[in-house]
C-alpha atoms as a PDB file:
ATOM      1  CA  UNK A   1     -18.597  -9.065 -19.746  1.00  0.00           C
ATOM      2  CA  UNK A   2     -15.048  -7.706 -19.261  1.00  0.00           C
ATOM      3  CA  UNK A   3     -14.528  -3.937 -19.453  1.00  0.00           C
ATOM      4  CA  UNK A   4     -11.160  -2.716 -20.692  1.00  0.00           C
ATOM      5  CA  UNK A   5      -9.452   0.067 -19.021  1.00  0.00           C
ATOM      6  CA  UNK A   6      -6.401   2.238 -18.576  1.00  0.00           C
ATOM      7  CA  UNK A   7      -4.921   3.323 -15.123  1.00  0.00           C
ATOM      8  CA  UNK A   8      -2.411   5.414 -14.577  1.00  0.00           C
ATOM      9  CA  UNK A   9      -0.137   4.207 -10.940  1.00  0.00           C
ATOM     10  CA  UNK A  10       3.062   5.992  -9.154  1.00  0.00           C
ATOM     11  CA  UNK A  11       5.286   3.085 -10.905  1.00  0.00           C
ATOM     12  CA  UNK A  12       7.206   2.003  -7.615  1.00  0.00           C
ATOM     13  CA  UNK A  13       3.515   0.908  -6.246  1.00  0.00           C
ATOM     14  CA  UNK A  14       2.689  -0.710  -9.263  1.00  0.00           C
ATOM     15  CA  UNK A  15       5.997  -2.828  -9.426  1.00  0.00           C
ATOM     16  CA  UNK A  16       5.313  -3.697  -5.651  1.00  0.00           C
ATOM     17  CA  UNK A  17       1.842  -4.613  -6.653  1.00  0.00           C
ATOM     18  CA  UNK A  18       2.772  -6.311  -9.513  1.00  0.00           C
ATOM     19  CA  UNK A  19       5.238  -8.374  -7.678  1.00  0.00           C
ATOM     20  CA  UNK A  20       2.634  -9.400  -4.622  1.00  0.00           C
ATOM     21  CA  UNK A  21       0.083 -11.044  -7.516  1.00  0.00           C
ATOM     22  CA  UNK A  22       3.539 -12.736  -8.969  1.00  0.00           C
ATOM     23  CA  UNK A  23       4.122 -13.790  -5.532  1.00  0.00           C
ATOM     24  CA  UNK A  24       0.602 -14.730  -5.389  1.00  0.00           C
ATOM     25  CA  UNK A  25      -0.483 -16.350  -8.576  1.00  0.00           C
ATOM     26  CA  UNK A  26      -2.805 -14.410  -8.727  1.00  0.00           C
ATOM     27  CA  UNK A  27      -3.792 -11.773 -12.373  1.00  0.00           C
ATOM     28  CA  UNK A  28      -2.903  -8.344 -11.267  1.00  0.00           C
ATOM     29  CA  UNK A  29      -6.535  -7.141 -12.781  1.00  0.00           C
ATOM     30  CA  UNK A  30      -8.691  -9.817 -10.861  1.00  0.00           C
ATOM     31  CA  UNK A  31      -6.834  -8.905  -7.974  1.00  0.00           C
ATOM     32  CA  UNK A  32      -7.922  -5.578  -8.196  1.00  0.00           C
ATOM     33  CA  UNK A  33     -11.494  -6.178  -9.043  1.00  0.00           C
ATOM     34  CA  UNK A  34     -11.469  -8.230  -5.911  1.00  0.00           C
ATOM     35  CA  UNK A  35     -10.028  -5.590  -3.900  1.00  0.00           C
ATOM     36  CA  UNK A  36     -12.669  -3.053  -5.716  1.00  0.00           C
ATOM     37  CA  UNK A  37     -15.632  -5.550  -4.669  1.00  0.00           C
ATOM     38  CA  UNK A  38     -14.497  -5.890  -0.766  1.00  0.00           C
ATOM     39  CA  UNK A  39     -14.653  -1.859  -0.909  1.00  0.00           C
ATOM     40  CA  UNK A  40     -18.070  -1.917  -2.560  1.00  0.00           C
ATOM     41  CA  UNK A  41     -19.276  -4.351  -0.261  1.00  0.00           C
ATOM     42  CA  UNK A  42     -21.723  -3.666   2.193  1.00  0.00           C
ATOM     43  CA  UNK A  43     -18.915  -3.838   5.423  1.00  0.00           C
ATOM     44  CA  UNK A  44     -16.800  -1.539   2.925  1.00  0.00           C
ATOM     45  CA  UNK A  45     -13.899  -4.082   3.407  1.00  0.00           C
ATOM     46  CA  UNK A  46     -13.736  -3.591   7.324  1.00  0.00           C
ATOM     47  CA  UNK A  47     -13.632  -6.219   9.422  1.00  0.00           C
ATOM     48  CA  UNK A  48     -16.370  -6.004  11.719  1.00  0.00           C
END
């Protein structure tokens, strides 16, 4: 089930952002549930 939500982001990070999943072909949102799930994950999105 998909949650909608609003987020508020200093716009010059966003635009960057929003230009890297462009760049990417990749949806700005599942990029950042992604990015939410590597932090959650047990490792905390390190690398070790």
């Amino acid at each position: 089930m998909q949650k909608k939500v609003t987020l508020s982001f200093d716009e010059r990070t966003y635009e960057k952002f929003r230009k890297f999943c462009n760049e990417h072909a990749i949806m700005l949102s599942k990029k950042l549930e992604l990015e939410m799930e590597k932090i959650m994950s047990p490792k905390g999105g390190k690398n070790e």
